[in-house]
Structures are given as C-alpha cells and as structure tokens.
Protein backbone atom coordinates (compact mmCIF):
# COMPACT_ATOMS: atom_id res chain seq x y z
CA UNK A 1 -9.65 3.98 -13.09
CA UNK A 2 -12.77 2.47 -14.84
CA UNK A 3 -13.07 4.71 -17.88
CA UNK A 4 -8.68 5.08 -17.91
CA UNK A 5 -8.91 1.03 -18.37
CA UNK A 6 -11.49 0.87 -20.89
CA UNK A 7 -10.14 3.73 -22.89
CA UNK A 8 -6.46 2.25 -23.16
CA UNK A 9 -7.97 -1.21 -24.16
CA UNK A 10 -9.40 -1.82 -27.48
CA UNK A 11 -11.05 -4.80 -26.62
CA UNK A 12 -12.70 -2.92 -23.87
CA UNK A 13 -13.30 -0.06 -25.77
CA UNK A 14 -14.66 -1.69 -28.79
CA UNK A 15 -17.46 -3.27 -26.11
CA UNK A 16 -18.25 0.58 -24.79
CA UNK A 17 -18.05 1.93 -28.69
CA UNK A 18 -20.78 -0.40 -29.54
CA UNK A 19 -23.06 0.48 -26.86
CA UNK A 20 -22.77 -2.30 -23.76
CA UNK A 21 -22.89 -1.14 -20.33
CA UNK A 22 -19.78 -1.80 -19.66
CA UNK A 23 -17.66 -1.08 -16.19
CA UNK A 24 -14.92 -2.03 -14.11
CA UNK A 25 -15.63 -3.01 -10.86
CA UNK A 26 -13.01 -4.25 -8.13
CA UNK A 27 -11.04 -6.32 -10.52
CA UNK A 28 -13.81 -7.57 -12.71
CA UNK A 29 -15.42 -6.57 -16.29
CA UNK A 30 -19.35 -5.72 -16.11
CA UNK A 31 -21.96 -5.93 -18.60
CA UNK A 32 -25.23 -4.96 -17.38
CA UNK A 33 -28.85 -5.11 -19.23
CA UNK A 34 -28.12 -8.08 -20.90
CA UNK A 35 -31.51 -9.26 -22.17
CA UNK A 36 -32.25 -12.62 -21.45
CA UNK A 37 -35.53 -15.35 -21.29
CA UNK A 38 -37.06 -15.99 -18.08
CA UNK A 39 -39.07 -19.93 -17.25
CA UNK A 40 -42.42 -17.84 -17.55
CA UNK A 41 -41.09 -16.95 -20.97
CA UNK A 42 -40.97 -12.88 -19.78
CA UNK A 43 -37.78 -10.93 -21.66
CA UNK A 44 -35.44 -9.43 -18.46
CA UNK A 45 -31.76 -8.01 -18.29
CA UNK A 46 -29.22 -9.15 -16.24
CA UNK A 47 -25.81 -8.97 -15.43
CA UNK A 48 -22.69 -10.55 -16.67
CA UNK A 49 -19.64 -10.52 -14.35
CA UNK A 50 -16.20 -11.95 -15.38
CA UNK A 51 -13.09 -11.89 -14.16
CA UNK A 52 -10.67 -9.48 -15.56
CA UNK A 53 -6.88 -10.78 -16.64
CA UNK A 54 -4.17 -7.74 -16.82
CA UNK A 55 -0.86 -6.83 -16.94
CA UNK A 56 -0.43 -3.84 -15.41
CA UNK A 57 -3.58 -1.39 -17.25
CA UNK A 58 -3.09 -3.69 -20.29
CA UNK A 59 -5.79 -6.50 -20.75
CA UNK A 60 -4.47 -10.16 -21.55
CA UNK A 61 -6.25 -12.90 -23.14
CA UNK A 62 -8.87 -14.41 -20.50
CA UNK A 63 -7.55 -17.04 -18.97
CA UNK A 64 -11.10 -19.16 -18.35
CA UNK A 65 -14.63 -20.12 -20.30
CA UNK A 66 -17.02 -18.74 -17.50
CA UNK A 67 -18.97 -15.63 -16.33
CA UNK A 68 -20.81 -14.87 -13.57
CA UNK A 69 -24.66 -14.15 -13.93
CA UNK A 70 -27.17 -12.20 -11.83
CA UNK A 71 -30.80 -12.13 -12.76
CA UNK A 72 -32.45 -15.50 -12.62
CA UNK A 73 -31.89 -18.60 -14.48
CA UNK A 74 -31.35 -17.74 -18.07
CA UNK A 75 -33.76 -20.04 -20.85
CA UNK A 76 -34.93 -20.37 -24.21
CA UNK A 77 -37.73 -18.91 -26.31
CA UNK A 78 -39.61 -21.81 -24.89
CA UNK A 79 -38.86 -21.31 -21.22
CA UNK A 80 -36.52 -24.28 -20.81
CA UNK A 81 -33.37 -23.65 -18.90
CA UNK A 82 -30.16 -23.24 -20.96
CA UNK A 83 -28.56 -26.01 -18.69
CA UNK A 84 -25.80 -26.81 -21.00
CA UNK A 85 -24.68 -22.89 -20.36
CA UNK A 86 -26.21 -22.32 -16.95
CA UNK A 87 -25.34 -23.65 -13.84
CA UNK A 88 -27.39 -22.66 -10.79
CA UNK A 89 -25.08 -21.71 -7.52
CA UNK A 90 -26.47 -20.11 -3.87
CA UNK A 91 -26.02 -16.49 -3.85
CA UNK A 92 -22.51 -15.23 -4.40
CA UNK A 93 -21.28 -12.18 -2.97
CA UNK A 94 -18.29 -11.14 -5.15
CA UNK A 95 -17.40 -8.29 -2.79
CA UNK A 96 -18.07 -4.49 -4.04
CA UNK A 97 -22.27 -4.95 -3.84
CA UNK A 98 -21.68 -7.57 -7.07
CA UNK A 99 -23.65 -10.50 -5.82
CA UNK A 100 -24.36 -13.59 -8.42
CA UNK A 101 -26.58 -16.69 -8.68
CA UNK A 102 -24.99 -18.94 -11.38
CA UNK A 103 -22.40 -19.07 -13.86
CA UNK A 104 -22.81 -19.63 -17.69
CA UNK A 105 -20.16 -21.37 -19.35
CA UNK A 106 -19.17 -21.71 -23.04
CA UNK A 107 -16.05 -22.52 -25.22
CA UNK A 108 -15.58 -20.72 -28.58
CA UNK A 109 -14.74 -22.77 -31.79
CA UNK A 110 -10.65 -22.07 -31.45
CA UNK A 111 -11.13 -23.26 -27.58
CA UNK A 112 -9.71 -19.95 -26.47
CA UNK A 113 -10.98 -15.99 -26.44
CA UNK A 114 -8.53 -14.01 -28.04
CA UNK A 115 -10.12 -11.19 -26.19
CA UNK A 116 -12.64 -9.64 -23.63
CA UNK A 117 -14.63 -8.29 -26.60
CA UNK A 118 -15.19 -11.87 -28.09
CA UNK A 119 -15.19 -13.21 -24.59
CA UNK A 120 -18.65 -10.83 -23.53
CA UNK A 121 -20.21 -10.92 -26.69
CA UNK A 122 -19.94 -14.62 -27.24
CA UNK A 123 -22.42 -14.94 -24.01
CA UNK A 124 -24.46 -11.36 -24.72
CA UNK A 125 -25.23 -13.10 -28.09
CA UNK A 126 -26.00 -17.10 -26.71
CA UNK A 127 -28.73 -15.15 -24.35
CA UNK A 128 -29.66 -12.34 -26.68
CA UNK A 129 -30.73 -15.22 -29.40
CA UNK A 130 -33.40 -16.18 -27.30
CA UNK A 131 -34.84 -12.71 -26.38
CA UNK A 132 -34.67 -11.29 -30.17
CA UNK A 133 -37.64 -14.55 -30.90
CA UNK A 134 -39.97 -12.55 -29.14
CA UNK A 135 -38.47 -9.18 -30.71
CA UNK A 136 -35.90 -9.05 -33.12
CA UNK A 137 -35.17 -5.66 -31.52
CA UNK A 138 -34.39 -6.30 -28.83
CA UNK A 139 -29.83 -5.97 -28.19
CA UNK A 140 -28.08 -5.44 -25.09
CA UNK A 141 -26.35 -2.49 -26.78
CA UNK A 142 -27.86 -0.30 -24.65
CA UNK A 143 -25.94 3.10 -25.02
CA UNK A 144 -26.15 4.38 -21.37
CA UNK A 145 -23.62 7.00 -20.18
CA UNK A 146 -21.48 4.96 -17.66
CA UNK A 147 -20.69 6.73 -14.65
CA UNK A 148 -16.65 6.48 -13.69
CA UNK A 149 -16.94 5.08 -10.02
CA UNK A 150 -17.08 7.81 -7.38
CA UNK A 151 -14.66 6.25 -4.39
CA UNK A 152 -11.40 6.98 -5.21
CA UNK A 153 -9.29 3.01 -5.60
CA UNK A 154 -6.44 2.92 -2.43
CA UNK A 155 -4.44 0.68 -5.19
CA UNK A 156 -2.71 2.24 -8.26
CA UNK A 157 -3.64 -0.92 -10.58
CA UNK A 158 -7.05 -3.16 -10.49
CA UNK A 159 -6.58 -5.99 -7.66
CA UNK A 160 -7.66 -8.96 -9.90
CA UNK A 161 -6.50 -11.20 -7.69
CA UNK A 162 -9.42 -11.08 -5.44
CA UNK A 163 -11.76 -11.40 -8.37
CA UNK A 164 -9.96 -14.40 -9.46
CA UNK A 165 -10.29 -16.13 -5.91
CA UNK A 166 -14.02 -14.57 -5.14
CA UNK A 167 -12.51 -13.27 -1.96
CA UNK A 168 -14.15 -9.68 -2.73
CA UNK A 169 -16.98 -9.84 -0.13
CA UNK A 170 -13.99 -10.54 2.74
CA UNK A 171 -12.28 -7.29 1.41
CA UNK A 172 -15.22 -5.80 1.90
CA UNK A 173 -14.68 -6.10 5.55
CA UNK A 174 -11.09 -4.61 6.14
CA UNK A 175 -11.64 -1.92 3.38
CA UNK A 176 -11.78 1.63 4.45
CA UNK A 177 -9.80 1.04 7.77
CA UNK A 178 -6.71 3.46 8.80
CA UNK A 179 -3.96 1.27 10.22
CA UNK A 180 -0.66 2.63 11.57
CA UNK A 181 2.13 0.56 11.97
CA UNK A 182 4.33 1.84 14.95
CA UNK A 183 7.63 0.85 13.90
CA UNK A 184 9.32 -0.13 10.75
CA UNK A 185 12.44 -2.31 11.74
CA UNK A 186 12.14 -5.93 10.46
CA UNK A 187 9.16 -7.11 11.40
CA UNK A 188 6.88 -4.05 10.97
CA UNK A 189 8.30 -3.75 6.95
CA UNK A 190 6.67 -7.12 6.30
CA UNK A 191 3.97 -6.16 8.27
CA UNK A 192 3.45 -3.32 5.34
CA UNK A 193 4.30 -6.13 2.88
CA UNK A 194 1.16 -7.74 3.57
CA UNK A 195 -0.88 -4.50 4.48
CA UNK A 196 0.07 -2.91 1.04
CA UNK A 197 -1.86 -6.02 -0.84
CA UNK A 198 -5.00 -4.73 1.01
CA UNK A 199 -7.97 -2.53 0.35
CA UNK A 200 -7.04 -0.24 3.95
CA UNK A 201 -7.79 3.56 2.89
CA UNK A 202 -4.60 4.54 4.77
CA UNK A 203 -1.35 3.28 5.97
CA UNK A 204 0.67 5.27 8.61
CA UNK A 205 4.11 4.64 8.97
CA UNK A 206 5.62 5.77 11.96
CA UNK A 207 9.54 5.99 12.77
CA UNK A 208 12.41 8.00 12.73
CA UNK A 209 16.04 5.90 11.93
CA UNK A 210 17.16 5.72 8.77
CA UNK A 211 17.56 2.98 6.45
CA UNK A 212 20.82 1.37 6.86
CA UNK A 213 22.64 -1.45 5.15
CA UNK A 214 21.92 -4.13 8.25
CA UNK A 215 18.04 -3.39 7.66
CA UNK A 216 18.31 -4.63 3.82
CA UNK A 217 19.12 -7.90 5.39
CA UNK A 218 15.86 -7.89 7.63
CA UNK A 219 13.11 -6.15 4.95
CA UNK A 220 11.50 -7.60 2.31
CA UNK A 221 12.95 -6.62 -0.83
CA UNK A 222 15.91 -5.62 -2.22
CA UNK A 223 17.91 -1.98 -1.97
CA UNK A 224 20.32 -1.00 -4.08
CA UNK A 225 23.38 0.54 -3.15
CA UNK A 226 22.35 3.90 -4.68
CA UNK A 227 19.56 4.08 -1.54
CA UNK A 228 21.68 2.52 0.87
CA UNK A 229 24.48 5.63 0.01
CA UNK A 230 21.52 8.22 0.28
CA UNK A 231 20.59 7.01 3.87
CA UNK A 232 16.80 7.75 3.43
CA UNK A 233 14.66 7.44 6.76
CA UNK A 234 13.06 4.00 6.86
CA UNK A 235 9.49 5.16 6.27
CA UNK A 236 10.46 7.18 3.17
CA UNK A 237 12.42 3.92 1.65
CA UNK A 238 9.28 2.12 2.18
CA UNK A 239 7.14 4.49 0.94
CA UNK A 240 8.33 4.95 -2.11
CA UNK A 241 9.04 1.40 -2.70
CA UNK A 242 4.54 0.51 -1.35
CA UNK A 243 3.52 3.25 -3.00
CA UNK A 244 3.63 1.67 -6.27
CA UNK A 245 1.19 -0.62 -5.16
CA UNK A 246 -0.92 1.06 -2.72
CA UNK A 247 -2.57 4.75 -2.92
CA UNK A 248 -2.84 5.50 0.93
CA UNK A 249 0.58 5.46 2.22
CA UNK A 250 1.89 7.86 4.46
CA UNK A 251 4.90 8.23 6.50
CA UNK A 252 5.61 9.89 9.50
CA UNK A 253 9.51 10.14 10.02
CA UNK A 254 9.20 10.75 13.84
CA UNK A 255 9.09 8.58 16.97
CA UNK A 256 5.96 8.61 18.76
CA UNK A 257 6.42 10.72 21.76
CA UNK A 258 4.24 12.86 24.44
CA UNK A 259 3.93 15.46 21.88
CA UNK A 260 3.40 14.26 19.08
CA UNK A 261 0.49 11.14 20.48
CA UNK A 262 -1.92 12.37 18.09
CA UNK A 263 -0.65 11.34 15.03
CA UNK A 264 -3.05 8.33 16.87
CA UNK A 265 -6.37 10.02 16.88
CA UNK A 266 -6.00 9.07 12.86
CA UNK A 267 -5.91 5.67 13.06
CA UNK A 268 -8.91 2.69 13.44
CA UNK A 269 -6.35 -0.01 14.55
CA UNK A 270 -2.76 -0.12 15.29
CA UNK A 271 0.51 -2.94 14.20
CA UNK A 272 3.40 -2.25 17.34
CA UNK A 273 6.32 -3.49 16.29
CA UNK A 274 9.43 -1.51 18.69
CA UNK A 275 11.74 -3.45 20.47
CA UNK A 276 12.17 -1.00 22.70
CA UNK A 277 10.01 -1.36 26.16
CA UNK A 278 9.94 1.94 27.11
CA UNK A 279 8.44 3.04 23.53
CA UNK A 280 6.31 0.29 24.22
CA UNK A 281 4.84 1.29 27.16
CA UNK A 282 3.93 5.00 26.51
CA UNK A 283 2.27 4.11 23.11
CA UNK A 284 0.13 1.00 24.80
CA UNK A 285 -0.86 3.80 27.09
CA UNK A 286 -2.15 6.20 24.68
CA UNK A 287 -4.23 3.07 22.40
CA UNK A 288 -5.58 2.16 25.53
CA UNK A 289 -6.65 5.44 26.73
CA UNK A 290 -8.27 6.03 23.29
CA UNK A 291 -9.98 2.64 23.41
CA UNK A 292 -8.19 1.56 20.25
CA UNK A 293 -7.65 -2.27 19.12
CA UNK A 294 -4.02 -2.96 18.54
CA UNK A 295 -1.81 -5.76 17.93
CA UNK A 296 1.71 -5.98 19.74
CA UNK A 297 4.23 -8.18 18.62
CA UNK A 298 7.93 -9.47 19.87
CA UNK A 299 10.59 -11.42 19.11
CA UNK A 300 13.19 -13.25 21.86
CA UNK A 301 15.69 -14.93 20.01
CA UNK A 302 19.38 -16.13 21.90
CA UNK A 303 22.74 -17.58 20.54
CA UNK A 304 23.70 -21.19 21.40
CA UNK A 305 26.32 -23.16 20.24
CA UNK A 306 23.90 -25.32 19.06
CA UNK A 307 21.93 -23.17 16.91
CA UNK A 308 19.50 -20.08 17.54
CA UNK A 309 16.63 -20.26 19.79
CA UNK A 310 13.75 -18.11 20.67
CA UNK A 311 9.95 -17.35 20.66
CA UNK A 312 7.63 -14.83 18.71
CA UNK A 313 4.35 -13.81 20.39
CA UNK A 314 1.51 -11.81 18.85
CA UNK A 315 -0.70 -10.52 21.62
CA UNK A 316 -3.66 -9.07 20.70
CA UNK A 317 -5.61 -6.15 22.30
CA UNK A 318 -8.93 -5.26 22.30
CA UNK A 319 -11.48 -2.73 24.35
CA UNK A 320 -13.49 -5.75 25.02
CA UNK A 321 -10.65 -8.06 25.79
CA UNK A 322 -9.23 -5.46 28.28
CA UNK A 323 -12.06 -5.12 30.16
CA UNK A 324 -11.56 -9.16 30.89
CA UNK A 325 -8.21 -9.70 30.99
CA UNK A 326 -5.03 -7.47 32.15
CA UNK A 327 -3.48 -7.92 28.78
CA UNK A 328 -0.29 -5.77 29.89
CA UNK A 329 0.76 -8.62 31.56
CA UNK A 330 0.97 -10.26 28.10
CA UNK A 331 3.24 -7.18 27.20
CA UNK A 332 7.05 -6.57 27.95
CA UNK A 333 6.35 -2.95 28.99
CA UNK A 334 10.00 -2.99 31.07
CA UNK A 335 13.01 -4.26 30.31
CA UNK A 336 16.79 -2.88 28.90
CA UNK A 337 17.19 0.50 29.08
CA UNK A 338 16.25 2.14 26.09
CA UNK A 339 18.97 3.13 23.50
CA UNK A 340 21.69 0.84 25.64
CA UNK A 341 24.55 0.43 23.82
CA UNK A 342 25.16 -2.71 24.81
CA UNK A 343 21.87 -4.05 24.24
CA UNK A 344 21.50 -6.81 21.69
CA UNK A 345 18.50 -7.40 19.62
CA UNK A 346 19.48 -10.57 17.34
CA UNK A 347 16.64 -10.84 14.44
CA UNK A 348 16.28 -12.64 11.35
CA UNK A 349 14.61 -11.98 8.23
CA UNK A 350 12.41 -15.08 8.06
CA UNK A 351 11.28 -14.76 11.36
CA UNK A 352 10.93 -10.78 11.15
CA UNK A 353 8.28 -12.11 8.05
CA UNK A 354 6.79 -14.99 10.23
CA UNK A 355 6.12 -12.64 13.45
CA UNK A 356 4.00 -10.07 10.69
CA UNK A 357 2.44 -12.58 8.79
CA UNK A 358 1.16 -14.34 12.12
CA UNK A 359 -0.22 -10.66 13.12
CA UNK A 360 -1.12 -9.94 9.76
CA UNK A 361 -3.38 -13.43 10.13
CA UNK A 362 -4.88 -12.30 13.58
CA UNK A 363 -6.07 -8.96 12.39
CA UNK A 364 -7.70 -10.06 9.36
CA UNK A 365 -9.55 -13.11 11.99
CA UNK A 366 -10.60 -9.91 13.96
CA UNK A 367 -12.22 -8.36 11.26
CA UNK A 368 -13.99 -11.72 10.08
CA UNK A 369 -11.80 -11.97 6.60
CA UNK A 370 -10.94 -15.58 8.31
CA UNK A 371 -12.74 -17.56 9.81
CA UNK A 372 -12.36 -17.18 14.07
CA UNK A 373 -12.67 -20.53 15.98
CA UNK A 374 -10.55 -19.95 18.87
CA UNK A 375 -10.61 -16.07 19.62
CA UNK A 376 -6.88 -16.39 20.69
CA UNK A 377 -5.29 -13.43 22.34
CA UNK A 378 -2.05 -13.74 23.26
CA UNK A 379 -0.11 -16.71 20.46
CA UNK A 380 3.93 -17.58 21.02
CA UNK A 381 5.66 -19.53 18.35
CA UNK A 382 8.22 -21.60 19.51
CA UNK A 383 11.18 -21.54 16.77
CA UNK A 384 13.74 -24.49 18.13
CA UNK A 385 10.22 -26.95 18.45
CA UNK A 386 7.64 -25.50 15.48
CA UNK A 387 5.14 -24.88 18.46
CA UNK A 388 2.43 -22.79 18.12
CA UNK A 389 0.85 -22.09 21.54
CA UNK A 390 -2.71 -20.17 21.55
CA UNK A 391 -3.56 -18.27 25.06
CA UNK A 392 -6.51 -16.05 26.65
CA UNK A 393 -9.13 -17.72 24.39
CA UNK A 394 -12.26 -15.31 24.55
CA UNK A 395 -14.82 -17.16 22.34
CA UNK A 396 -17.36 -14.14 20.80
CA UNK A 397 -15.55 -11.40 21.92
CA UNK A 398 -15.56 -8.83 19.60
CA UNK A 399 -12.71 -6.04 17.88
C-alpha cells in the first residue's frame, strides 16, 4: 500500500523521484536521513514524521504546520538549538516502532502547504541549511531503494485517523488479534461497526438467519430494498458492506453447534451476542474449556404503559477471572425455550449500539488501549434511570 500511495500521488512521487527516503507508515508520511546539526556541532540524520491527510488513496492539502522529529535536538552551524522550529517533547511512541522526541514547526509564506512535497521539503531544507555549512554536499536526497512494507495492512485504505490523534502505540496493542463475534442480530452488527475501525488481523462472523427487513431497523446502516428482496444471510450483508473498510473479514453462515465448535480454535477472544440461552450455554462451554477470554452481552428490555424499561449488562470473562469468581452466575445460561414462538425479544437500535459500544469499551480496557481503574467484570446499564452499575471488581487481574 506504501509504494501504490506514493505512485498515484504526485506530490508523493515527486519527493521519491528526487531521491528522499520516503515511506508510508500506519497513516503517516516518512522521511528518513534527513541531515541535520547536532549541540556538539557533529552532522547526523534523522527522521521526519508527519501526519498524512487523504481522501480515499488521494492526498489532500495538509491540514497543520508541524512534523514530528526523531534524532536529537536539531541546531545551527553554531550548535545553538533551532528553538523557534524545535520544540523538545518526552519520547513519543506513534505506534508502528515510530517513536519521536520533538516537533519542528514552521509556516510557509502563503500560510498554507499546497502540498506534501512543499510541506517535507520546506523542513528537509530549514535543517539541511545548517548541515551544507560544514559541507555544501551534503542533501537528504539520499536515493535508497525503499522497501514496500512486508505485513500485509488488515484495512483497504491508510487509517490516518490514528496518526492524527497519536493513538498508534494503543493500536499497537489490539493489532494482530482474531476476534469472532458469535452472533450478528442487533447488537453484535455494531459490535462489527466498531471492530471494523480496528487494526484486528481477522474478524469471524458467525450466524446463520438471513437478513430481513426488521434487522435494517436494528443494524447500523442502511439496506436498500434491492438486498432486502435478495434475502442474503446476515454475515454475508455485513461482509460485504465491512469489507470495504477492513481486509480480514470472514463469515461463517452457520450456527455454532457440537460439530462445528472449532470454527473456535481460530479465534484469540470472542464478542457473544445470542439471545438465545441455550446457544449461550453450549458456546460458554466450549470458550471456557479452551481457556479463551470472551465477552457476553444481554439486553432485558419490557413494555409499560409508561414507556420502555430494561437493563444491558456486559459481563466479562476471563481464565484468570474464572478461576476467582463463578462468572456463569453472571450469565443467563437458561431461560425460554429456544426457537419459542411465542417468545418475545423487544430491542432497539440505540440500545443494540449502546450494549456493543459498552463491550467494545471493555475489551479495548482489557487489552490496555484504555486506561483500567476499576477491572469491572460484570457492568448493567440501567435504561429508565441512566445507571451504570460496575460489579466483580478484580483490580490487576489480567486478560
């Protein structure tokens, strides 16, 4: 993705044309073996890091005055700090192994960059300037063969929206993962929703109904009648509709039965989202048996004349949670007979969205993308109050 950007870009190609070591690296534009002037008055190369602004594989015009820099604080031929360019920060890790020190700033003459080009070789020349007084040779047109990045992205476009909030390093820390969410009625769609905006190698969808016109209502998006009439199964629609986002989707129209438990040996954590408690209870079984972390969630919502009311409840299970706590109490494991006609399950869209994004929240706590001060396991929302009650608090106890 790298070398496709750069090559459909002329301001990015005009930088690799002329010789900079350029890349792209999660979301931002590199330019390495920049020369530049150290205190002791010593000629080095660093680094210059900047956020990348696109729409879609098309650059835009940057959108700020400021790069990152890694390599020590940048000075003049004289060994005094360029402190109206330079400003000193503690180590930043941008996520992807880019780590940074400072960040220069500077504003062209027309107050804007039209481009990345004059953006990058506005600062390569402001540091360059100082190197080329001890050799006038000396240009960070460099001319090294870039190497395209070996790992293959999980997104089909650049996410430059962790670049532009420096939340790289936290990726870092879900990235990779296999994550299967076990049903994909209401709440486990937006459960995808949020998982699809994620660097997670894989996402297995598991369930067999079809996408009907009542589950437009409770999914994020919006069918068309042209999908509605072809009926497709629910983790095709959504498939085809994440996969324009993220690389590693893959669906599994089946339900998750005695023969088919395996499907589980692929995952590293899993979203259950069934309404059904006898569903529920064989596939806590098998997580548990394979030691797996998982996140269960519910919704209990009833008609009154005065309104709706109800609860949703995230309950979170771990290996080292289990062996403290009988967390399948926490679990509705019994209940209505499954596939009872006259069963009701009464959901709503913006709860459906609350109950994932609540889950979605835990799971990135558990893998330290947020902060974790309460190690909650077991959370119920109360809808008719706005209550928010936090249960089985297990301070330090890890995923």
């Amino acid at each position: 993705m790298s070398q496709q950007l750069i090559s459909r870009n002329p301001d990015l190609k005009r930088l690799s044309d002329e010789g900079y070591a350029v890349e792209i690296v999660g979301g931002h534009l590199i330019i390495r073996d920049v020369p530049y002037v150290t205190e002791t008055r010593r000629v080095r190369r660093g680094t210059l890091i900047s956020r990348l602004d696109l729409a879609g594989d098309r650059t835009i015009a940057p959108t700020d005055h400021f790069v990152w820099f890694s390599g020590g604080a940048p000075c003049d031929s004289g060994g005094r700090e360029l402190i109206a360019m330079s400003h000193p920060r503690d180590e930043v890790d941008l996520g992807a192994g880019l780590r940074a020190d400072r960040y220069l700033c500077s504003l062209p003459v027309s107050g804007e960059f039209r481009d990345f080009y004059e953006k990058m070789t506005t600062f390569i020349a402001q540091l360059t300037a100082h190197a080329q007084a001890f050799d006038p040779s000396i240009t960070a047109r460099v001319h090294h063969v870039v190497r395209a990045p070996p790992k293959h992205s999980c997104f089909a476009y650049v996410d430059t929206a962790s670049a532009r909030n420096s939340i790289g390093a936290f990726n870092d820390r879900i990235a990779g993962l296999n994550v299967g969410i076990i049903g994909l009625g209401g709440t486990g769609a937006y459960v995808l929703d949020q998982l699809a905006k994620t660097p997670v190698a894989r996402i297995h969808l598991v369930d067999d109904d079809r996408f009907e016109q009542h589950n437009a209502f409770r999914a994020p998006g919006a069918a068309s009648v042209e999908e509605l009439q072809a009926r497709p199964t629910k983790v095709a629609y959504l498939k085809a509709a994440y996969s324009r986002m993220h690389n590693g989707i893959i669906a599994h129209p089946l339900r998750l039965g005695a023969g088919n438990v395996d499907l589980l040996d692929h995952l590293d954590f899993a979203f259950v989202c069934v309404d059904s408690p006898v569903s529920r209870k064989l596939i806590v079984e098998e997580l548990e048996r394979r030691d797996m972390s998982f996140i269960d969630v519910g919704m209990g919502l009833h008609l009154t004349d005065r309104g709706l009311v109800g609860t949703l409840r995230v309950t979170t299970s771990t290996p080292a949670v289990r062996s403290k706590l009988p967390m399948r109490s926490r679990i509705p494991l019994a209940g209505m007979v499954e596939d009872d006609p006259y069963s009701t399950s009464t959901q709503v869209a913006d709860l459906n969205m609350l109950n994932a994004a609540l889950a979605v929240i835990r799971w990135k706590r558990l893998y330290g993308f947020y902060l974790d001060l309460e190690h909650e396991h077991h959370s119920v929302f109360s809808v008719d109050g706005n209550h928010l009650l936090n249960e089985d608090l297990l301070g330090g106890v890890a995923a």
